[in-house]
Protein backbone atom coordinates (compact mmCIF):
# COMPACT_ATOMS: atom_id res chain seq x y z
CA UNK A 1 107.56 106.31 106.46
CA UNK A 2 106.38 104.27 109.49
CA UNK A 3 104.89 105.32 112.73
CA UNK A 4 106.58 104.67 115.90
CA UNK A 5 106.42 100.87 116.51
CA UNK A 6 105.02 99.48 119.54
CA UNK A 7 104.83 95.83 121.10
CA UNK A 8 101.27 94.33 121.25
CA UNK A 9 99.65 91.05 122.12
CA UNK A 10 97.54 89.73 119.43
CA UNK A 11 94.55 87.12 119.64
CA UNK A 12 93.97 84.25 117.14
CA UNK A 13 91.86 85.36 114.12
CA UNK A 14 90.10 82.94 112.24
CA UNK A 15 90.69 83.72 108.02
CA UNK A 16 89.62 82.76 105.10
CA UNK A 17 93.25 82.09 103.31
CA UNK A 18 94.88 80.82 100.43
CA UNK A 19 98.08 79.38 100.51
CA UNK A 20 100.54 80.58 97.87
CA UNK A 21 104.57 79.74 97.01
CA UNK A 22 105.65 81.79 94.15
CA UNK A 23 109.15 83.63 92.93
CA UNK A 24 108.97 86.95 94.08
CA UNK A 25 108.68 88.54 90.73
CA UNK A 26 105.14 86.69 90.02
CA UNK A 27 103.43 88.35 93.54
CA UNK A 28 101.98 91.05 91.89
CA UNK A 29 100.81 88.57 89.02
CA UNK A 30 98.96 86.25 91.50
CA UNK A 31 97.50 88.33 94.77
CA UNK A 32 94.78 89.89 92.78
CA UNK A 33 93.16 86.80 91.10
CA UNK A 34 93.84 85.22 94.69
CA UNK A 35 92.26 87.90 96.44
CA UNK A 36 88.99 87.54 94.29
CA UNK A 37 89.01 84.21 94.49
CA UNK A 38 89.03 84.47 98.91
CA UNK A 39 85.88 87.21 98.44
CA UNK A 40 84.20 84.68 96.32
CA UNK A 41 84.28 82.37 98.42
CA UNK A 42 83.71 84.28 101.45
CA UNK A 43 80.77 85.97 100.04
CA UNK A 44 79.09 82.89 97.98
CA UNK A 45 79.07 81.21 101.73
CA UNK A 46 77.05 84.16 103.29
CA UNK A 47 80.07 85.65 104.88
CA UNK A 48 81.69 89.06 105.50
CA UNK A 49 84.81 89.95 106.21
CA UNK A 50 85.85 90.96 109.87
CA UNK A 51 88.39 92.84 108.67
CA UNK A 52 91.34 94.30 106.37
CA UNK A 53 92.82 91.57 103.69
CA UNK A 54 96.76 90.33 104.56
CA UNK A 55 98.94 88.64 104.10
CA UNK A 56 100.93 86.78 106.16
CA UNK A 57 104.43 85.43 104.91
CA UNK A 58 105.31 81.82 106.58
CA UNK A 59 108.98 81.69 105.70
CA UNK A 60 111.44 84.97 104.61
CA UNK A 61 113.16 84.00 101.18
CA UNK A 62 114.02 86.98 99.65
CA UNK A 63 113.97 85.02 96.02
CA UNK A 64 110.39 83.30 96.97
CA UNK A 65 107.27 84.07 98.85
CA UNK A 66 105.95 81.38 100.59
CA UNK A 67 102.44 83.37 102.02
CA UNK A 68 98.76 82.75 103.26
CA UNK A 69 97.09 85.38 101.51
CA UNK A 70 93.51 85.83 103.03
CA UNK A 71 90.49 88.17 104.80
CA UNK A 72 89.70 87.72 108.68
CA UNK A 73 86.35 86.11 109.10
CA UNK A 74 84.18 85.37 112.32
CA UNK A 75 82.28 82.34 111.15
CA UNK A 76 84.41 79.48 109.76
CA UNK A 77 84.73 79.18 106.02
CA UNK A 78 84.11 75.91 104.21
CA UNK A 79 87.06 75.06 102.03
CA UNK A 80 86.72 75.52 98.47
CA UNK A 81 89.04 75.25 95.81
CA UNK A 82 92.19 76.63 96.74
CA UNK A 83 90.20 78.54 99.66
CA UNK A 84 90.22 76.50 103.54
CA UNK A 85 89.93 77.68 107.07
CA UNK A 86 93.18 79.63 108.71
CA UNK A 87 94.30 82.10 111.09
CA UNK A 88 96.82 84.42 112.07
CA UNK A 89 98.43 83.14 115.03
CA UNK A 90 98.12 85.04 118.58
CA UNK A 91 101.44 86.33 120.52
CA UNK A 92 103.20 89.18 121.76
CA UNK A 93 104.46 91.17 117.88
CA UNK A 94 105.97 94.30 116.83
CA UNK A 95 103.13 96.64 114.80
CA UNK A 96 103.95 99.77 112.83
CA UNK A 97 101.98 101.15 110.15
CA UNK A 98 103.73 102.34 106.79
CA UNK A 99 102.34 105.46 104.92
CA UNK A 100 103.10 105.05 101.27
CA UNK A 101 103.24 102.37 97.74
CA UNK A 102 104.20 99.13 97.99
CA UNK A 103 107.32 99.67 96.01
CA UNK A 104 108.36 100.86 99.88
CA UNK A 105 107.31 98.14 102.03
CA UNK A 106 111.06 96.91 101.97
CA UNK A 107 112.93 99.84 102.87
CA UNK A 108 109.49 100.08 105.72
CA UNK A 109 110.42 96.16 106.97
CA UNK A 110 114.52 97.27 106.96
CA UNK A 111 113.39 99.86 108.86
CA UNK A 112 111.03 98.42 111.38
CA UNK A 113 113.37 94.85 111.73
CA UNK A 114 116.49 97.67 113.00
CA UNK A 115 113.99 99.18 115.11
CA UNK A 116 113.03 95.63 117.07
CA UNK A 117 116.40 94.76 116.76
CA UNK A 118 117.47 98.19 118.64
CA UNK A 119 114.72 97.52 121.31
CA UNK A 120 116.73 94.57 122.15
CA UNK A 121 114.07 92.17 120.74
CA UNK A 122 114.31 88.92 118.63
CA UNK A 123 112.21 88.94 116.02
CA UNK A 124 110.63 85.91 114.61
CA UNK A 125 110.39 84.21 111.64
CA UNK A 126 107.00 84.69 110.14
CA UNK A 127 105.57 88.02 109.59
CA UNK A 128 101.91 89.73 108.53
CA UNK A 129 101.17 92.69 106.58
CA UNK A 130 97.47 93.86 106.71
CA UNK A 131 96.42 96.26 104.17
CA UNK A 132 94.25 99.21 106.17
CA UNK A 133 93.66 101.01 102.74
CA UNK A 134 94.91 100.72 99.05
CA UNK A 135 94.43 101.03 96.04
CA UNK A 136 91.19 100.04 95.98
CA UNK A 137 90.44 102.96 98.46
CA UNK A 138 92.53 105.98 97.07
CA UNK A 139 94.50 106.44 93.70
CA UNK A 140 96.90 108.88 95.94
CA UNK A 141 99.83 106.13 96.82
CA UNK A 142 100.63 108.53 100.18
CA UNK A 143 97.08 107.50 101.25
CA UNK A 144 97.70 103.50 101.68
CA UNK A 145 98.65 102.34 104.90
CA UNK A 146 100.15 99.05 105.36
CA UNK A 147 99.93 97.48 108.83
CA UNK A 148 103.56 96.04 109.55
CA UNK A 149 102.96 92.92 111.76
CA UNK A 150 106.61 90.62 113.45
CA UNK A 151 106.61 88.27 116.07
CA UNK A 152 109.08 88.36 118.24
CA UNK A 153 110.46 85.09 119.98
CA UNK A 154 110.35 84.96 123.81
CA UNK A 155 113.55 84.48 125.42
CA UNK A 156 114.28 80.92 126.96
């Protein structure tokens, strides 16, 4: 289930990230370690989060996910390892927030793209998911929220 979408304009946020290009089987396999390795990072530099982890997916392949996987921070990160300095991008994008597992998140992103597409919107090509609470947060799967974030492109 999703709430009712609405259009926002969003601000740059500086992230800690990790970039990742893997088959879509393996994402469950490698967002965890990945994950970890961001909050080591983060935290070994003397920095906190400013905000949920996401992820933000650079190019839709339905066979392989080519994502930034990362935590919003407010003081710049020094890259590490697979670790460097990134940001979501700022713009006018369709938000909705999905109740549920993440086996749903597709059926939630059909759902949300028709909605845009009804609203007579284009949407773009990249697209962010923040996770507002998880597993780490509740073993009840009807408890996460997922935020659903897609730009959309402004007409010419």
């Amino acid at each position: 289930m999703i709430e009712t979408p609405r259009i926002v304009e969003t601000e740059a946020q500086m992230a800690a990230v990790i970039h990742l290009t893997v088959p879509r089987e393996e994402t469950q396999d490698v967002m965890g370690p990945a994950f970890q390795e961001v909050i080591d990072v983060v935290t070994a530099q003397g920095i906190m989060p400013a905000g949920p982890w996401f992820t933000h997916h650079l190019r839709l392949d339905p066979e392989v996910f080519d994502f930034e996987l990362g935590v919003p921070v407010s003081t710049p990160v020094i890259a590490e390892g697979r670790v460097k300095l990134g940001s979501l991008p700022a713009g006018r994008v369709a938000r909705t927030v999905y109740h549920g597992d993440y086996e749903g998140l597709g059926a939630a992103w059909a759902e949300f793209d028709a909605w845009i597409v009804a609203q007579g919107y284009t949407p773009g090509s990249d697209v962010w998911e923040r996770y507002l609470t998880g597993p780490d947060t509740s073993p009840e799967p009807g408890d996460w929220r997922t935020e659903l974030n897609r730009p959309l492109v402004e007409p010419a």
